[in-house]
PDB file of N, CA and C in Angstrom:
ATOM      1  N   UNK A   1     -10.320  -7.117  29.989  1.00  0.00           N
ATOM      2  CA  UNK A   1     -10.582  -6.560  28.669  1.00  0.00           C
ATOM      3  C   UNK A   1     -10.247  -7.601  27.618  1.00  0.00           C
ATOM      4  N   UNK A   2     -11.140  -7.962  26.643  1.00  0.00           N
ATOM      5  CA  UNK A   2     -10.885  -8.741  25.394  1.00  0.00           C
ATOM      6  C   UNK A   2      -9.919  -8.489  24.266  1.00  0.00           C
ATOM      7  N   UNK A   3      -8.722  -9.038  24.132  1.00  0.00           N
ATOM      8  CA  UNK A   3      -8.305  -8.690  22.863  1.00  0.00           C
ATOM      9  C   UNK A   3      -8.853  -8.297  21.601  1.00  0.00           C
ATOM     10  N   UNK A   4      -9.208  -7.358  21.469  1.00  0.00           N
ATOM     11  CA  UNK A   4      -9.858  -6.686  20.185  1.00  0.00           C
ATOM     12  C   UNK A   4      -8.512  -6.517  18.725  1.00  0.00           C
ATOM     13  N   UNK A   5      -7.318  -7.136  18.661  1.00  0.00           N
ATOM     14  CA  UNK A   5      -6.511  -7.238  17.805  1.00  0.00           C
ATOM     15  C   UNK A   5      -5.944  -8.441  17.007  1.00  0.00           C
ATOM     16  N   UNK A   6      -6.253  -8.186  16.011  1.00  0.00           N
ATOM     17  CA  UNK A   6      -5.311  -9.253  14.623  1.00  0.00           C
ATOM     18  C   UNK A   6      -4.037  -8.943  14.823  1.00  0.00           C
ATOM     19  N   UNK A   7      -3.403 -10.159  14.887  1.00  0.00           N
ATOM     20  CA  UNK A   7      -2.254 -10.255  14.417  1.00  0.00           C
ATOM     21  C   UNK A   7      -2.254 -11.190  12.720  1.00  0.00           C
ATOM     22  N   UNK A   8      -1.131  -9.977  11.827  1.00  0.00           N
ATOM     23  CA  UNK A   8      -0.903 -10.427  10.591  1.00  0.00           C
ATOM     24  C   UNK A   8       0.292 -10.853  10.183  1.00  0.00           C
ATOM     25  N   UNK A   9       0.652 -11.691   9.246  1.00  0.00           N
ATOM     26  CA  UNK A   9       2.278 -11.836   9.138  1.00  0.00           C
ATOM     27  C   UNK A   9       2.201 -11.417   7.539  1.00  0.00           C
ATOM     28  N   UNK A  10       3.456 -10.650   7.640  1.00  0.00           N
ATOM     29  CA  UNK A  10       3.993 -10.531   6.056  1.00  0.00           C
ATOM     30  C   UNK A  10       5.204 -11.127   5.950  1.00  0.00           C
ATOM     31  N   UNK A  11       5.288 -11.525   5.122  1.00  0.00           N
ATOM     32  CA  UNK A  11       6.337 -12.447   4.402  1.00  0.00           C
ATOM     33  C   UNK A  11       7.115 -12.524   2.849  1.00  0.00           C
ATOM     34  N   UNK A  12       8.142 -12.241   2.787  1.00  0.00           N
ATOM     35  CA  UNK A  12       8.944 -12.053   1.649  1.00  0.00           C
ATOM     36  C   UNK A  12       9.252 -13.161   1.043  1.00  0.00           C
ATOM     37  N   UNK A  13       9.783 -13.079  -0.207  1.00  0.00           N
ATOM     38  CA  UNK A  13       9.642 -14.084  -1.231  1.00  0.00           C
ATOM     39  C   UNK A  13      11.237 -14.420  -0.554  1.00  0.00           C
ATOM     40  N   UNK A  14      11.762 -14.063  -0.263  1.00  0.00           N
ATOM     41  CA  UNK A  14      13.706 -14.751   0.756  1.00  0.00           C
ATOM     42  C   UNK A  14      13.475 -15.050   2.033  1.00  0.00           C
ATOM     43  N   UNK A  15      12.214 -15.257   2.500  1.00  0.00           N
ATOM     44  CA  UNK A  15      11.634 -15.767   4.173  1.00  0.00           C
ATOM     45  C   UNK A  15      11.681 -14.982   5.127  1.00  0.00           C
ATOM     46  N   UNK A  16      12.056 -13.869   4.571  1.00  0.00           N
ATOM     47  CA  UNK A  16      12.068 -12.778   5.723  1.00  0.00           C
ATOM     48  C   UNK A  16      10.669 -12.474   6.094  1.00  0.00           C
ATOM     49  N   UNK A  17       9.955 -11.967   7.786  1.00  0.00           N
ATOM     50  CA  UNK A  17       9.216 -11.648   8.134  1.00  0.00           C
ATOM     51  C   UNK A  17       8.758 -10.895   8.752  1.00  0.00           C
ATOM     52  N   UNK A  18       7.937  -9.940   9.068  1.00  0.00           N
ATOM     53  CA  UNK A  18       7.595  -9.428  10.099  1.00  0.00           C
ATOM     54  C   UNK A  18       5.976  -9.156  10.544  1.00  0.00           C
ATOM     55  N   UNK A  19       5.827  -8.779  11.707  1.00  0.00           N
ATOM     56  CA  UNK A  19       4.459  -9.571  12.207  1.00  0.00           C
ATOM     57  C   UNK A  19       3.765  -7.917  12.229  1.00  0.00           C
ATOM     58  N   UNK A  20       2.201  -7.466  11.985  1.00  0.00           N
ATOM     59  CA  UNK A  20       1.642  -6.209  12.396  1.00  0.00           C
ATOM     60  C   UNK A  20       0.432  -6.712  12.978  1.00  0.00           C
ATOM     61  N   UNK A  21      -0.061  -6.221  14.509  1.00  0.00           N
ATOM     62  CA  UNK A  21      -1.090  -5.849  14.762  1.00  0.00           C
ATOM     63  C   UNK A  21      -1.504  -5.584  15.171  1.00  0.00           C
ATOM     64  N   UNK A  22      -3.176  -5.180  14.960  1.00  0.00           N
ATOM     65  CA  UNK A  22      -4.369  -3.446  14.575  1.00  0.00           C
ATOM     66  C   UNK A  22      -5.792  -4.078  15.159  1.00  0.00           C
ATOM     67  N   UNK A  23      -6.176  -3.379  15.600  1.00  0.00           N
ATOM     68  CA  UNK A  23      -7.450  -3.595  16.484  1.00  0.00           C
ATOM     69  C   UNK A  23      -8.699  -3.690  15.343  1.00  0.00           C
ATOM     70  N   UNK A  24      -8.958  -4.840  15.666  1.00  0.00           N
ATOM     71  CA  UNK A  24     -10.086  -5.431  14.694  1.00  0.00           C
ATOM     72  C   UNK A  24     -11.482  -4.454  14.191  1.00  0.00           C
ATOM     73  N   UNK A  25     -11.060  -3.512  14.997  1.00  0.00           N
ATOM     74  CA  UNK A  25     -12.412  -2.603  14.759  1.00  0.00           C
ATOM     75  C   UNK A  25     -12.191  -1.524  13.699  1.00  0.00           C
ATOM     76  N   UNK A  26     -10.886  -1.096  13.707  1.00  0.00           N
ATOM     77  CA  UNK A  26      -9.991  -0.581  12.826  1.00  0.00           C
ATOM     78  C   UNK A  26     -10.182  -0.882  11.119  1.00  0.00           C
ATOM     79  N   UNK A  27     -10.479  -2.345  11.684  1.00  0.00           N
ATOM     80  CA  UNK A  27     -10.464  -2.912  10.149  1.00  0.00           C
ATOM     81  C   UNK A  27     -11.911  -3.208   9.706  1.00  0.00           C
ATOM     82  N   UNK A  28     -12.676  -3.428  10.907  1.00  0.00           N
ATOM     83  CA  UNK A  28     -14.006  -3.783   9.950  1.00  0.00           C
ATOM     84  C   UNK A  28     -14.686  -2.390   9.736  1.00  0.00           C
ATOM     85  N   UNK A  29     -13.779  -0.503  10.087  1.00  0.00           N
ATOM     86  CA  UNK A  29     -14.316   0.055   9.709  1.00  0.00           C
ATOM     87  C   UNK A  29     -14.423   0.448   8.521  1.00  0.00           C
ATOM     88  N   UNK A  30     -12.939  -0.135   7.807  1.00  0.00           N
ATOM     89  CA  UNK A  30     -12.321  -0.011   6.570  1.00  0.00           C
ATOM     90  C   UNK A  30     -12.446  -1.025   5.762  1.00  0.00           C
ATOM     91  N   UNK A  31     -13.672  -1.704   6.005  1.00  0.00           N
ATOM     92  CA  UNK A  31     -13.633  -3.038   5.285  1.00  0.00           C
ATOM     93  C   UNK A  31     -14.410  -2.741   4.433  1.00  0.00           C
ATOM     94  N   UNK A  32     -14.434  -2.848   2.974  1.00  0.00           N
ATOM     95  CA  UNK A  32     -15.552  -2.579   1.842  1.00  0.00           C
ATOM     96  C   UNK A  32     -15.583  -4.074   1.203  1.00  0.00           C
ATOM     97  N   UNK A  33     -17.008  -4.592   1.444  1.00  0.00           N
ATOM     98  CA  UNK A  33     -17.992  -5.522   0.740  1.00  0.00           C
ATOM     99  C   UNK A  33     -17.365  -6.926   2.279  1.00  0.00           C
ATOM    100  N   UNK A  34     -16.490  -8.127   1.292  1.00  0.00           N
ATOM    101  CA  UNK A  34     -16.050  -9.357   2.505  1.00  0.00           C
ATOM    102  C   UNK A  34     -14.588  -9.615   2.654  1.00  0.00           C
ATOM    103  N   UNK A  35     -14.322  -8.298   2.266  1.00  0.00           N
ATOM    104  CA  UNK A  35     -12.472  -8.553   2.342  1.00  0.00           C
ATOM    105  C   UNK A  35     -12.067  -8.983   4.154  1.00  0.00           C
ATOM    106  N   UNK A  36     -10.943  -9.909   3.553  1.00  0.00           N
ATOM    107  CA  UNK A  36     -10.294 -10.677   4.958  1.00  0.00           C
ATOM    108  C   UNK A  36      -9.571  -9.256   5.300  1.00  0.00           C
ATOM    109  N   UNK A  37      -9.015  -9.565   6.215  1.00  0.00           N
ATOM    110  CA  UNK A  37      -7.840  -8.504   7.179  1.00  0.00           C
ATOM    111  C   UNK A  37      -7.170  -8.419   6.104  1.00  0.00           C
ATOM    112  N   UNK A  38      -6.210  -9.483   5.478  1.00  0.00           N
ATOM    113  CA  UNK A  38      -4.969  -9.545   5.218  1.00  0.00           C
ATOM    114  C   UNK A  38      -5.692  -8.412   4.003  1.00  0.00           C
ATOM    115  N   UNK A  39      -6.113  -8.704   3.126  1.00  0.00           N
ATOM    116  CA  UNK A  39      -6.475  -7.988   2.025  1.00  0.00           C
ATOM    117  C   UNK A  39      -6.481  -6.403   2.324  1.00  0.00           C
ATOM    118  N   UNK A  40      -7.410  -6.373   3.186  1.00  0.00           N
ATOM    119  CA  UNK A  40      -7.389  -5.015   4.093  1.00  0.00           C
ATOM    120  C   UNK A  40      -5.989  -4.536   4.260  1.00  0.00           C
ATOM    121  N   UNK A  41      -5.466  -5.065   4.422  1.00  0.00           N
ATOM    122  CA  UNK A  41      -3.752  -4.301   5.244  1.00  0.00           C
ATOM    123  C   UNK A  41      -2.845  -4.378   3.821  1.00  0.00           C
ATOM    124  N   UNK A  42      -3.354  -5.479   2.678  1.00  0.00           N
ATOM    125  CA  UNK A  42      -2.802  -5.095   1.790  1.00  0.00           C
ATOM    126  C   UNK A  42      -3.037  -4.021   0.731  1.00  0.00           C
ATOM    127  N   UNK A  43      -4.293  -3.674   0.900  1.00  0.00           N
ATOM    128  CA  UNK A  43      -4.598  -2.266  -0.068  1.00  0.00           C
ATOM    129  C   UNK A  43      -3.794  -1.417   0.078  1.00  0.00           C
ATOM    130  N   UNK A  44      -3.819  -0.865   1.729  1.00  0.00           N
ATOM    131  CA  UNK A  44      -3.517  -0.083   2.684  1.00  0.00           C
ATOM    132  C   UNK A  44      -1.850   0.452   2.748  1.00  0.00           C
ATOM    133  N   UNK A  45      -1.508  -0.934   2.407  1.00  0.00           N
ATOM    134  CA  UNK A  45       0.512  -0.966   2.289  1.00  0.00           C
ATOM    135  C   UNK A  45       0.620  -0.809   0.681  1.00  0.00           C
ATOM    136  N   UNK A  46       0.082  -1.134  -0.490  1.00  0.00           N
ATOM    137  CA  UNK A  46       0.382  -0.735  -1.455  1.00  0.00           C
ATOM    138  C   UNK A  46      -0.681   0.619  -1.990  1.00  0.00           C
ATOM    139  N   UNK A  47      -1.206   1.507  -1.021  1.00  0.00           N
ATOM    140  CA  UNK A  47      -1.764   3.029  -1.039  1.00  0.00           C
ATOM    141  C   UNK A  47      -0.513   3.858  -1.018  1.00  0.00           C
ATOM    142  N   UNK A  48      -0.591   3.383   0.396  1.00  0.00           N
ATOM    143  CA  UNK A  48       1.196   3.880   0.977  1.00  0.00           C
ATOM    144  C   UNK A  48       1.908   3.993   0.639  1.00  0.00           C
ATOM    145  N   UNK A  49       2.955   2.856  -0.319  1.00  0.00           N
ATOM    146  CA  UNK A  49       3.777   2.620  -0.993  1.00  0.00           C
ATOM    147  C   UNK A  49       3.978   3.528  -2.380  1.00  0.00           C
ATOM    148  N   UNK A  50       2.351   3.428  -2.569  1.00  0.00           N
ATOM    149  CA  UNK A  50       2.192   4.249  -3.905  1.00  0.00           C
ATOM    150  C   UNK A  50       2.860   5.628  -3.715  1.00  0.00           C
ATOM    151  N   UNK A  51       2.220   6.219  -2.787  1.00  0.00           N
ATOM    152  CA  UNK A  51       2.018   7.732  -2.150  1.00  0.00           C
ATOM    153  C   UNK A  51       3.033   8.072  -2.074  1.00  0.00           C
ATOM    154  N   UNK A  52       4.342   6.837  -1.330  1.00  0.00           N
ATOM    155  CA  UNK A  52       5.439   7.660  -0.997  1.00  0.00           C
ATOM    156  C   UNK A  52       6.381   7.993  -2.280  1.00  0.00           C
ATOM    157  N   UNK A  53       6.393   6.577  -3.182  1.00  0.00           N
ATOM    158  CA  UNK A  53       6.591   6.665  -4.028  1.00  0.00           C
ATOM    159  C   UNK A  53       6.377   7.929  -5.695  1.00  0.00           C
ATOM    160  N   UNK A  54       5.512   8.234  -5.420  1.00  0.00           N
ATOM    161  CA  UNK A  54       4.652   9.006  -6.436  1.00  0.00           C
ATOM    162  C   UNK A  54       5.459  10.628  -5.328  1.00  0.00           C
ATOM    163  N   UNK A  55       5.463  10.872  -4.011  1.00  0.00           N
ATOM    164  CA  UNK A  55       6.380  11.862  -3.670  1.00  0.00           C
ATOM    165  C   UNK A  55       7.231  12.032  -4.050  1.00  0.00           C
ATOM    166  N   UNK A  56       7.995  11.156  -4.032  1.00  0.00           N
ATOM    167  CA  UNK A  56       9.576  11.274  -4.075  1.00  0.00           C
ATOM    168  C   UNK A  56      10.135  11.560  -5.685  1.00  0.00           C
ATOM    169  N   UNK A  57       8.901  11.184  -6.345  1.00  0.00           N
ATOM    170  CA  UNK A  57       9.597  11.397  -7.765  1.00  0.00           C
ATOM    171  C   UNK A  57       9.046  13.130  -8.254  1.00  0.00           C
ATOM    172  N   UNK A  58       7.659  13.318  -7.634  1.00  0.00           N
ATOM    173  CA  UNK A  58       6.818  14.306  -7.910  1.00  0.00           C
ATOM    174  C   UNK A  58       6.800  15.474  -7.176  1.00  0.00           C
ATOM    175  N   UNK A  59       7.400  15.215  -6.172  1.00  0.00           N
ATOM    176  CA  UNK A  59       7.665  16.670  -5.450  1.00  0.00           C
ATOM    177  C   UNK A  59       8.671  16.417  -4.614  1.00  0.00           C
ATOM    178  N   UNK A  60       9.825  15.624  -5.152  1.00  0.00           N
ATOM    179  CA  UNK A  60      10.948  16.381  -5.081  1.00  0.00           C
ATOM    180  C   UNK A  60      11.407  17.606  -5.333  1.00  0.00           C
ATOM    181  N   UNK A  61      12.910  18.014  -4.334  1.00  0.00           N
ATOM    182  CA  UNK A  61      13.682  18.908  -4.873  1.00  0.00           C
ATOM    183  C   UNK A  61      14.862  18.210  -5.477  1.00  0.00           C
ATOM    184  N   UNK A  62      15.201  18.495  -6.791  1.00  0.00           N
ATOM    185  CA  UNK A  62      16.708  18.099  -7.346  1.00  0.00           C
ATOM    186  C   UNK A  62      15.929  16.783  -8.116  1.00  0.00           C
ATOM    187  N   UNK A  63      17.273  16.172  -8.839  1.00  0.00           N
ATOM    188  CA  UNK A  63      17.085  15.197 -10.029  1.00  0.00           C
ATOM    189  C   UNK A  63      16.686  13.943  -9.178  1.00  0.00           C
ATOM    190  N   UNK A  64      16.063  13.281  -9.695  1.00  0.00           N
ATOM    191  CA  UNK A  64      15.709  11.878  -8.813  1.00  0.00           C
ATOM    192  C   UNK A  64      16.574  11.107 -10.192  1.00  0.00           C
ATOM    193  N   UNK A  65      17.001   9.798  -9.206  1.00  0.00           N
ATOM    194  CA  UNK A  65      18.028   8.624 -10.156  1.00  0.00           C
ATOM    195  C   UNK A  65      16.907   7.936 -11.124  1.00  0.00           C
ATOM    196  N   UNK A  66      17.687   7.455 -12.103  1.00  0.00           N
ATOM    197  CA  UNK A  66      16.798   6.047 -13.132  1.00  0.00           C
ATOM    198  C   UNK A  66      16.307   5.221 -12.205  1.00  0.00           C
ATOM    199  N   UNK A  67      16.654   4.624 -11.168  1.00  0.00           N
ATOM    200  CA  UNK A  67      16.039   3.665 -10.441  1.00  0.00           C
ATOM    201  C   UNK A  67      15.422   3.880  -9.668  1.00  0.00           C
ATOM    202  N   UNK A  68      14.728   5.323  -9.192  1.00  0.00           N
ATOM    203  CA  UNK A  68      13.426   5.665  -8.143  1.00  0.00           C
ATOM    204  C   UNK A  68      12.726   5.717  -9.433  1.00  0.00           C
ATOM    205  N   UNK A  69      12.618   6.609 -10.682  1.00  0.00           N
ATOM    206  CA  UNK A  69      11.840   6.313 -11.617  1.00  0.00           C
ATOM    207  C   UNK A  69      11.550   5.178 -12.128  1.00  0.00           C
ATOM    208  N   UNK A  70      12.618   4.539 -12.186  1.00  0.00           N
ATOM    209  CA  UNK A  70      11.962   2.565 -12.761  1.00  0.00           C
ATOM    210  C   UNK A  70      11.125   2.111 -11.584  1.00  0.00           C
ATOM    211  N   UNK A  71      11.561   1.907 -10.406  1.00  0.00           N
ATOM    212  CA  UNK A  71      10.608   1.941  -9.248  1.00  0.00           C
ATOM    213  C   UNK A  71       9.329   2.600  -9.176  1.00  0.00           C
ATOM    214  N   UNK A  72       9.194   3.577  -9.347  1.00  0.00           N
ATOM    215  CA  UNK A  72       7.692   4.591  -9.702  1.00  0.00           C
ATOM    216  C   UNK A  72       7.070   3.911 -10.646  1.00  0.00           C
ATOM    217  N   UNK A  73       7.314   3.416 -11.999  1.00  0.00           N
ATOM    218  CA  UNK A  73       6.930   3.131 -12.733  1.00  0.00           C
ATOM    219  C   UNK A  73       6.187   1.832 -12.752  1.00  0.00           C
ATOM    220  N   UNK A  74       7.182   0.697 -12.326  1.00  0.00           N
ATOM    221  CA  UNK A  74       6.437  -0.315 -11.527  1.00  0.00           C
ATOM    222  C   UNK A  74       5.705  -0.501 -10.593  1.00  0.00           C
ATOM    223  N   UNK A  75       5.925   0.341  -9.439  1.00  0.00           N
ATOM    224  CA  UNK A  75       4.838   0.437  -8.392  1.00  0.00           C
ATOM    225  C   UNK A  75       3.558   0.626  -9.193  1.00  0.00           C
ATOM    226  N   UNK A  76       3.740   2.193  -9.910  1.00  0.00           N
ATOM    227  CA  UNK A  76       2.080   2.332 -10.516  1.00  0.00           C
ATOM    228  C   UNK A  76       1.198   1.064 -11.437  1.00  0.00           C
ATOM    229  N   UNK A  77       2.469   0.252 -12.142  1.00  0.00           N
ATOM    230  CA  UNK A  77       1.768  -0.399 -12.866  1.00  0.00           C
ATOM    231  C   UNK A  77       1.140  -1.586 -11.823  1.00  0.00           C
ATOM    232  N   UNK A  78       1.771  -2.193 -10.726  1.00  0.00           N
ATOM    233  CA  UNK A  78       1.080  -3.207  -9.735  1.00  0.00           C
ATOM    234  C   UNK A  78       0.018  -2.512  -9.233  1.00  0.00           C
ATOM    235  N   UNK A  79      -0.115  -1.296  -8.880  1.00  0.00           N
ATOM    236  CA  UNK A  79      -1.098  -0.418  -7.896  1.00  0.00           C
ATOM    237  C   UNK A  79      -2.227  -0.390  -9.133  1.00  0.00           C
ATOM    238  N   UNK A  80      -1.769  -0.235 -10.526  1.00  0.00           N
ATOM    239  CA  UNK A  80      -3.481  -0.594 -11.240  1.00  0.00           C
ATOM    240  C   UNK A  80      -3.703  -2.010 -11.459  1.00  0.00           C
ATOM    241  N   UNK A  81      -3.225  -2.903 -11.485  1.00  0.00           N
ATOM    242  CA  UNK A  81      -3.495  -4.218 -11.549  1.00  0.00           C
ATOM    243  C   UNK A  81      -3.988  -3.954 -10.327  1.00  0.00           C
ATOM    244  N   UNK A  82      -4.009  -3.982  -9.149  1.00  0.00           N
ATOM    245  CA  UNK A  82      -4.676  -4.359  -7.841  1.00  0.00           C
ATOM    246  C   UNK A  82      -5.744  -3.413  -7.990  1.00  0.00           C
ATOM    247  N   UNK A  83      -6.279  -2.540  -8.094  1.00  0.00           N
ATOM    248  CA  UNK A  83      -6.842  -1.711  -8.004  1.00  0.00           C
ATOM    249  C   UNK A  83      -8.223  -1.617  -9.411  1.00  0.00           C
ATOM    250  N   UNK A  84      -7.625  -1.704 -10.377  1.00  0.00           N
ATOM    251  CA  UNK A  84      -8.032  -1.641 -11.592  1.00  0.00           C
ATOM    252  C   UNK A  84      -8.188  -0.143 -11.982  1.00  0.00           C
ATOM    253  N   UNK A  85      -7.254   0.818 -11.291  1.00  0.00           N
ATOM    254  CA  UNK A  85      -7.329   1.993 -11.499  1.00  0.00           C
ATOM    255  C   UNK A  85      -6.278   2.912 -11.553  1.00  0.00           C
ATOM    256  N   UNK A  86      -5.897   4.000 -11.852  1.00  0.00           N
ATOM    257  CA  UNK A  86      -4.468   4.388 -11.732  1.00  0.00           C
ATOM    258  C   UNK A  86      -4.448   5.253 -10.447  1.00  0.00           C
ATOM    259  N   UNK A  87      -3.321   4.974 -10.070  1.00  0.00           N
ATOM    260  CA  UNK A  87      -3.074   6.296  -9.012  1.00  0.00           C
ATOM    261  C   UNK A  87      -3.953   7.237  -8.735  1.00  0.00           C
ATOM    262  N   UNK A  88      -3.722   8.004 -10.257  1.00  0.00           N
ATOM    263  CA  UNK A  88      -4.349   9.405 -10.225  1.00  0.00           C
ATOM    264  C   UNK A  88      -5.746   9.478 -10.321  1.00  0.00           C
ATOM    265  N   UNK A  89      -6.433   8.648 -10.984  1.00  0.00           N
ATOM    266  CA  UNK A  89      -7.686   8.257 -10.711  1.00  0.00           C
ATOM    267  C   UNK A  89      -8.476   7.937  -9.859  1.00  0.00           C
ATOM    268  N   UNK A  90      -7.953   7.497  -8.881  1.00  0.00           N
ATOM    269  CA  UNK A  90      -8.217   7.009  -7.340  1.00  0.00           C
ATOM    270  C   UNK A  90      -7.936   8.401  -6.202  1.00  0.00           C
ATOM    271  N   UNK A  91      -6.843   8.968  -6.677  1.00  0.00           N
ATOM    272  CA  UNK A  91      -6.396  10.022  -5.698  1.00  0.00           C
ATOM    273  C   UNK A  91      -6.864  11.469  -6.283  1.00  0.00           C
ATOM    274  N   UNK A  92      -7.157  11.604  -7.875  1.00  0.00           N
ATOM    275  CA  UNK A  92      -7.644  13.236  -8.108  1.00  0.00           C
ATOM    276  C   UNK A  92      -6.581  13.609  -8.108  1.00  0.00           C
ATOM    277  N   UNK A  93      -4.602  12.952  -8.100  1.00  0.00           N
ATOM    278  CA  UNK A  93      -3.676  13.638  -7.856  1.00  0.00           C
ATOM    279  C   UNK A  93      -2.587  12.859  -8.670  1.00  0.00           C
ATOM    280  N   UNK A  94      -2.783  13.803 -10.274  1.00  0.00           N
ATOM    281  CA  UNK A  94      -2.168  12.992 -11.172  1.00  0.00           C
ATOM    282  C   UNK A  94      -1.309  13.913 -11.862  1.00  0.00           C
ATOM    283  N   UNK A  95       0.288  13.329 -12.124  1.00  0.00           N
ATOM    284  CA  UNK A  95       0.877  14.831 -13.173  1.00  0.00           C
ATOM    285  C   UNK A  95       1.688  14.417 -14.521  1.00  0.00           C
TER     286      UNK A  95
END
């Protein structure tokens, strides 16, 4: 059987690393227009990021701290720079 998988590396701005990988078919189903993998896996991790983020402040139970909200706040603003769109605009799930 042929390896049908990418391997990707992510890498932190302090050299830390870790390696993911996803069966190439995976990705060229999710591929819109000539995006590389990496691009691909990066939408994908800052969707995610968004999502969990945008939970934790939005449907929580109890007070969330200043610093998951400063965090929320920044996430959304990188997630429309990448995107050119907001959250809620993209998801129909805005409050």
């Amino acid at each position: 059987m042929a390896d049908d998988t990418i391997t990707l590396t992510i890498e932190a701005d302090d050299g830390s690393l870790d390696e993911l990988t996803v069966p190439t078919g995976l990705l060229d189903m999710l591929r819109e227009n000539d995006e590389s993998p990496p691009q691909i896996v990066g939408d994908i991790a800052m969707f995610g990021l968004a999502q969990r983020i945008h939970g934790a402040i939005h449907h929580a139970e109890g007070e969330v701290s200043p610093e998951v909200r400063a965090a929320e706040e920044e996430t959304m603003e990188v997630f429309e720079e990448r995107f050119g769109a907001t959250f809620g605009e993209m998801t129909g799930h805005d409050h």
